[in-house]
PDB file of N, CA and C in Angstrom:
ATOM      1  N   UNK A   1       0.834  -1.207   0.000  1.00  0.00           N
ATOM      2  CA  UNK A   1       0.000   0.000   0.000  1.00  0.00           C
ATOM      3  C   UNK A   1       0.867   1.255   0.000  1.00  0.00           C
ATOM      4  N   UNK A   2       2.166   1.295   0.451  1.00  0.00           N
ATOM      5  CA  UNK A   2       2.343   2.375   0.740  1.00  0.00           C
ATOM      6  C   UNK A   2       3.318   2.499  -0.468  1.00  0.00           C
ATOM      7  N   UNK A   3       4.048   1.554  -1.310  1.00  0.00           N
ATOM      8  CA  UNK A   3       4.959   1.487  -2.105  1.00  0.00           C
ATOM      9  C   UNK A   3       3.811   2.209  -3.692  1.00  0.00           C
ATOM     10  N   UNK A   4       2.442   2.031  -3.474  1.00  0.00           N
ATOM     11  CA  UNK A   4       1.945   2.772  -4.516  1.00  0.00           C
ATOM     12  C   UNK A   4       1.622   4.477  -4.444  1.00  0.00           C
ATOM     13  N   UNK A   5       1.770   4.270  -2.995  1.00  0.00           N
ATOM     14  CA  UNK A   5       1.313   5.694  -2.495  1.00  0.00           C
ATOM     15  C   UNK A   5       2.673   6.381  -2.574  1.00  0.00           C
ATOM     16  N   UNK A   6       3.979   5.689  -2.720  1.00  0.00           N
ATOM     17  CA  UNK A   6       5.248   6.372  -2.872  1.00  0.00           C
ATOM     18  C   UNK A   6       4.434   6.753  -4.551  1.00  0.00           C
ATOM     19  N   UNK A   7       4.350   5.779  -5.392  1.00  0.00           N
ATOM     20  CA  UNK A   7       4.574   5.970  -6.494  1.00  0.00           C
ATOM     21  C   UNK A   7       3.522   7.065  -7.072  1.00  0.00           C
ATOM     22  N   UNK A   8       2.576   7.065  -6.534  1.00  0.00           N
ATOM     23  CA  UNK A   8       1.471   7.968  -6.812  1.00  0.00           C
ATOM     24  C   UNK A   8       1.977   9.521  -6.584  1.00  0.00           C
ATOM     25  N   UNK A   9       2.715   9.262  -4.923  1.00  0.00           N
ATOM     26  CA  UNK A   9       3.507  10.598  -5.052  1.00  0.00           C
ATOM     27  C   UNK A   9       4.718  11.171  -6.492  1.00  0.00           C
ATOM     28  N   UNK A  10       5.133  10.320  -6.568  1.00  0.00           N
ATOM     29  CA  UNK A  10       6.254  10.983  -7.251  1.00  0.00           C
ATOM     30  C   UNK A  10       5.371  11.038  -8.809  1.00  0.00           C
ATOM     31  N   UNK A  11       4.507  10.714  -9.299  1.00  0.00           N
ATOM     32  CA  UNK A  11       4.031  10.519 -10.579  1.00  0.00           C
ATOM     33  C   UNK A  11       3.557  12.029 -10.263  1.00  0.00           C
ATOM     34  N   UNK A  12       2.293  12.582  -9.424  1.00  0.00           N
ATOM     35  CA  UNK A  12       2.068  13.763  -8.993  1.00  0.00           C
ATOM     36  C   UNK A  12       3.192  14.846  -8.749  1.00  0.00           C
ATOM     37  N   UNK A  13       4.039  14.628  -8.212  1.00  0.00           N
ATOM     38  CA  UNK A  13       5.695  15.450  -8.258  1.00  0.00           C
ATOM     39  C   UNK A  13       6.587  15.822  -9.810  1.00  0.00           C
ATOM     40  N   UNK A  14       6.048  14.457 -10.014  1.00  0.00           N
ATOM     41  CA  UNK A  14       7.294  14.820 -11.758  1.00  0.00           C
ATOM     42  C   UNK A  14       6.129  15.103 -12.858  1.00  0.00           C
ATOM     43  N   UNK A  15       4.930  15.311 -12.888  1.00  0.00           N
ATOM     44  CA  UNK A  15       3.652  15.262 -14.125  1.00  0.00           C
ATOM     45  C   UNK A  15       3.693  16.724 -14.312  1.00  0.00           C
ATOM     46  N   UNK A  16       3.655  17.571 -13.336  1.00  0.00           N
ATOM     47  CA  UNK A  16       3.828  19.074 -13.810  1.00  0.00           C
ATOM     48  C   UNK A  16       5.806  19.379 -14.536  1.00  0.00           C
ATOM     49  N   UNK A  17       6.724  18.684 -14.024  1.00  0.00           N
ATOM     50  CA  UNK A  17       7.917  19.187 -14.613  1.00  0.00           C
ATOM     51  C   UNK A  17       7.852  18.565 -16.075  1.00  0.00           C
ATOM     52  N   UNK A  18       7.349  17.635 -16.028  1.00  0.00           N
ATOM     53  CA  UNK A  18       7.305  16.764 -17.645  1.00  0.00           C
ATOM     54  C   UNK A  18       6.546  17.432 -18.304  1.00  0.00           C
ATOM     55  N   UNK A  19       5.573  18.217 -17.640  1.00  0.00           N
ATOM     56  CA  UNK A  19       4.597  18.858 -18.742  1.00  0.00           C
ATOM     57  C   UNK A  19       5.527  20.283 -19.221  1.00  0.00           C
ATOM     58  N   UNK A  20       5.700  20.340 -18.091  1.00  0.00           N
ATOM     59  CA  UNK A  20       6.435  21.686 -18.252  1.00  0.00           C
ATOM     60  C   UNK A  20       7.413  21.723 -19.249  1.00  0.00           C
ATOM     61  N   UNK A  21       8.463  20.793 -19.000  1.00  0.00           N
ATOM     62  CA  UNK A  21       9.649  20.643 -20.091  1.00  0.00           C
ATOM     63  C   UNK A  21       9.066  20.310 -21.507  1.00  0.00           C
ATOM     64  N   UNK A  22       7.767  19.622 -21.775  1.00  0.00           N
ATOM     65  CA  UNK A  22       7.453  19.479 -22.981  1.00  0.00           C
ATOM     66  C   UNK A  22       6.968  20.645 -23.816  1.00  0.00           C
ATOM     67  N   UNK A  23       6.372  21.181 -22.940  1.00  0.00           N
ATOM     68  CA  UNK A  23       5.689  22.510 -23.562  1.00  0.00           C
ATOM     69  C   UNK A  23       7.128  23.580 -23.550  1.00  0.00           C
ATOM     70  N   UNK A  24       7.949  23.146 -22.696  1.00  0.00           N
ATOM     71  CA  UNK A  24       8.844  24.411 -23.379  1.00  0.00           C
ATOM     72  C   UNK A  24       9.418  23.916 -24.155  1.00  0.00           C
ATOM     73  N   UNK A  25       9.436  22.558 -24.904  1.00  0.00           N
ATOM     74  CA  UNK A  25      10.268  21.409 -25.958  1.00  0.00           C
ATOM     75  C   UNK A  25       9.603  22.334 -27.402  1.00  0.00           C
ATOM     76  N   UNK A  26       8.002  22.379 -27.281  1.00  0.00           N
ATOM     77  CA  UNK A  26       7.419  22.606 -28.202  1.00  0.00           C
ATOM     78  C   UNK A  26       7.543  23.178 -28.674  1.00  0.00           C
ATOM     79  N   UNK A  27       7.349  25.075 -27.908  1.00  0.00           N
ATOM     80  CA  UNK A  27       7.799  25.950 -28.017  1.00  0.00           C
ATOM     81  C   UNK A  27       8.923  26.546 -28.471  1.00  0.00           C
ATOM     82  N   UNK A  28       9.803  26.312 -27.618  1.00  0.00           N
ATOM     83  CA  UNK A  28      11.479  26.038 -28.538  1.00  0.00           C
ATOM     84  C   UNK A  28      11.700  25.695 -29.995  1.00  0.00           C
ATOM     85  N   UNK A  29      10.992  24.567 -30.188  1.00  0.00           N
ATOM     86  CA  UNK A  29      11.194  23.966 -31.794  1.00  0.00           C
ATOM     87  C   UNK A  29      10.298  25.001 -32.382  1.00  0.00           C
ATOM     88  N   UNK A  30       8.708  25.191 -32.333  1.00  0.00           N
ATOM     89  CA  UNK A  30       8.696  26.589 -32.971  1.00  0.00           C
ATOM     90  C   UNK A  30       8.990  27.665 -33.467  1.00  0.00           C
ATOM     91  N   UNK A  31       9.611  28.140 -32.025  1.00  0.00           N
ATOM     92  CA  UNK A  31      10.602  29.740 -31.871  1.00  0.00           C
ATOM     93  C   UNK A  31      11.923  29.345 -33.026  1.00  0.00           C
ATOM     94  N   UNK A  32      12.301  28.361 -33.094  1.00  0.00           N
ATOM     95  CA  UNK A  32      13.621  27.680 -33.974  1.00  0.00           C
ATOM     96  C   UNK A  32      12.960  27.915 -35.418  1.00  0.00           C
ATOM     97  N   UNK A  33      11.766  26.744 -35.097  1.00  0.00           N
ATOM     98  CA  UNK A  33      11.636  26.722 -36.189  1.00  0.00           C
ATOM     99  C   UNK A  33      10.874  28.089 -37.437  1.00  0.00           C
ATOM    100  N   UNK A  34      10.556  28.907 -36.940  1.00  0.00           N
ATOM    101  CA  UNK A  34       9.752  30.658 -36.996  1.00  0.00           C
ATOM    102  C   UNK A  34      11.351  31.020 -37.469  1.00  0.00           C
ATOM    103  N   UNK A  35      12.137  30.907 -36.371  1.00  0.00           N
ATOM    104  CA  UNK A  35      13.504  31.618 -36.916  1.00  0.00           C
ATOM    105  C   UNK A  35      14.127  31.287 -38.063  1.00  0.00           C
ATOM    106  N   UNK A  36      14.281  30.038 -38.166  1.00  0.00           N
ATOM    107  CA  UNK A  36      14.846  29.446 -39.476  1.00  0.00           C
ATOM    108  C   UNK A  36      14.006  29.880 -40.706  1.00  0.00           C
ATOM    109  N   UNK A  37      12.604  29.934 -41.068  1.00  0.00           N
ATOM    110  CA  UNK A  37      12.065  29.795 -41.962  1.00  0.00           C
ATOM    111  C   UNK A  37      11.979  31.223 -42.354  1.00  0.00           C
ATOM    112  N   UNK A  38      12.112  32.432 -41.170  1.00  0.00           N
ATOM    113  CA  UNK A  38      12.485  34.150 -41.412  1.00  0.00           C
ATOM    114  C   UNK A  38      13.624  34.296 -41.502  1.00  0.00           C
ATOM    115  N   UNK A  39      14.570  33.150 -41.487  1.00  0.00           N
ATOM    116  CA  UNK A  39      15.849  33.273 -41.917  1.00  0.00           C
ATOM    117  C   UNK A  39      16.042  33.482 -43.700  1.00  0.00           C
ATOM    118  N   UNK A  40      15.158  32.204 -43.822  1.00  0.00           N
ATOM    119  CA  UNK A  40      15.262  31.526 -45.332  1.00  0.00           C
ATOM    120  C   UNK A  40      14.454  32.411 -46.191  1.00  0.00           C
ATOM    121  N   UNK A  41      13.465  32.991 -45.794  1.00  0.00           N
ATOM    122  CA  UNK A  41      12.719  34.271 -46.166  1.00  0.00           C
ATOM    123  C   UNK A  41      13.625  35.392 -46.341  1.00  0.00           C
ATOM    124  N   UNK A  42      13.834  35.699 -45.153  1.00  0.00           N
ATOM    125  CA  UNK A  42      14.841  36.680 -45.699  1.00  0.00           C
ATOM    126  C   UNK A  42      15.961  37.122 -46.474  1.00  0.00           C
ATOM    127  N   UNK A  43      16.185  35.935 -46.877  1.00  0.00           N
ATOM    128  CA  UNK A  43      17.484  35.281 -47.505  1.00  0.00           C
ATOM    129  C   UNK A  43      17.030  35.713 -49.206  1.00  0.00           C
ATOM    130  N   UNK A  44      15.662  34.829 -49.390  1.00  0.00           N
ATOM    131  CA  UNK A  44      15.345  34.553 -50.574  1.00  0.00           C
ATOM    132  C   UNK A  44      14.857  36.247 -50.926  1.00  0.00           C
ATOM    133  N   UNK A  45      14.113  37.131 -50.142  1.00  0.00           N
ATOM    134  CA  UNK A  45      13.875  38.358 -50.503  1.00  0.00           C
ATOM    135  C   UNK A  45      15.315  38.885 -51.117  1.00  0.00           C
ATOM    136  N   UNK A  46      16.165  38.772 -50.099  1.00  0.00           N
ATOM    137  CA  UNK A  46      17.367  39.331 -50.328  1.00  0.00           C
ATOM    138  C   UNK A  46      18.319  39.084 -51.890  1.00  0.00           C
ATOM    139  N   UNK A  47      18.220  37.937 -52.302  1.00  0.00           N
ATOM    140  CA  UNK A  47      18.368  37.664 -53.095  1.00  0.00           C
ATOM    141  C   UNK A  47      17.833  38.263 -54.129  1.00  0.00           C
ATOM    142  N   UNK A  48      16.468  37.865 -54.387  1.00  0.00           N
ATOM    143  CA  UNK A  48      15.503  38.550 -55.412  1.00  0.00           C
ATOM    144  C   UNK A  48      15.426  39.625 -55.444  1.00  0.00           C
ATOM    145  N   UNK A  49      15.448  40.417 -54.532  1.00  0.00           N
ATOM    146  CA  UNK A  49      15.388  42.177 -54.257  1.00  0.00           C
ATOM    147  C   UNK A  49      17.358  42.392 -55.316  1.00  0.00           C
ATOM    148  N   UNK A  50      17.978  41.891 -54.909  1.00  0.00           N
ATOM    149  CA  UNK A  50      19.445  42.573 -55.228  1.00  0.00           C
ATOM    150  C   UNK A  50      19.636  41.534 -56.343  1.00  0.00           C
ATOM    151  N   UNK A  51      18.542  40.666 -57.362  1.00  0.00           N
ATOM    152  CA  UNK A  51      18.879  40.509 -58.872  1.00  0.00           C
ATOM    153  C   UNK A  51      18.118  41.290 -59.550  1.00  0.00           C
ATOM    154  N   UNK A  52      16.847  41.689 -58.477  1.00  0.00           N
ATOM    155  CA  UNK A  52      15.563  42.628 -59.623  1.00  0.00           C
ATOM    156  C   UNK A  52      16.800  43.827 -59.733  1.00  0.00           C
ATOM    157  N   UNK A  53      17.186  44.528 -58.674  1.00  0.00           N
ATOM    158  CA  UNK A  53      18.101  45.840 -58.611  1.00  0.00           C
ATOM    159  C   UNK A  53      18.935  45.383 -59.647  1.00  0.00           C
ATOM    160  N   UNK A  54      19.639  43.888 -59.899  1.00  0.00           N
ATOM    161  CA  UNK A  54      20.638  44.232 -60.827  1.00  0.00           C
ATOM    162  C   UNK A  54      20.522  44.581 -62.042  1.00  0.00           C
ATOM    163  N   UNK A  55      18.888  43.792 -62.316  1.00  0.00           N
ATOM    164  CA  UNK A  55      18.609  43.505 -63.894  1.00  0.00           C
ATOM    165  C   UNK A  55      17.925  45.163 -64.046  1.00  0.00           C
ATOM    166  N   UNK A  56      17.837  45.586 -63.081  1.00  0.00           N
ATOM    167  CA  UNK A  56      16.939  46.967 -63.400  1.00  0.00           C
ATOM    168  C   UNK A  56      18.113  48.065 -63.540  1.00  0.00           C
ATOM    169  N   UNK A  57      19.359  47.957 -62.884  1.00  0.00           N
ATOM    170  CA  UNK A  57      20.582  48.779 -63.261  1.00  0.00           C
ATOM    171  C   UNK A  57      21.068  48.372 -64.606  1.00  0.00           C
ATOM    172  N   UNK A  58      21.177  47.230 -65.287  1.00  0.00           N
ATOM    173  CA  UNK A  58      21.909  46.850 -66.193  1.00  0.00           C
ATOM    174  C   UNK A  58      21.180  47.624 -67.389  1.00  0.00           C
ATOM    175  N   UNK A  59      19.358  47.656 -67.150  1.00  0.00           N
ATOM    176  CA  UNK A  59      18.470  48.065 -68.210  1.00  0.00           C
ATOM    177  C   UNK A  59      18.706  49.474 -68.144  1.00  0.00           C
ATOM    178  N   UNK A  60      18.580  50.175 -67.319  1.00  0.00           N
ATOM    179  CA  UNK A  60      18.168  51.654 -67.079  1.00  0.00           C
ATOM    180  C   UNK A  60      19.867  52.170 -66.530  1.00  0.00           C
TER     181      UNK A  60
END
């Protein structure tokens, strides 16, 4: 009886840090993954912005 009531405790003790660490797991890969993809965005604007500029200097 009491070896479940240990276990009941500690399941109740560690269920909020596990939740916790997952949701900041989630989050994290989001925030990563938001960053990477405004990385690659920005990248590709950058690109396209400074060939339109080139092809528009070469014309004009």
């Amino acid at each position: 009886m009491s070896s479940s009531r240990h276990i009941y405790y500690v399941a109740r003790e560690m269920f909020p840090a596990c939740l916790l660490a997952g949701v900041g797991m989630v989050v994290a890969g989001c925030y990563i993954d938001m960053l990477k993809s405004s990385v690659w965005s920005s990248l590709i604007i950058y690109i396209f912005v400074g060939h339109f500029n080139f092809e528009r200097g070469k014309y004009f």
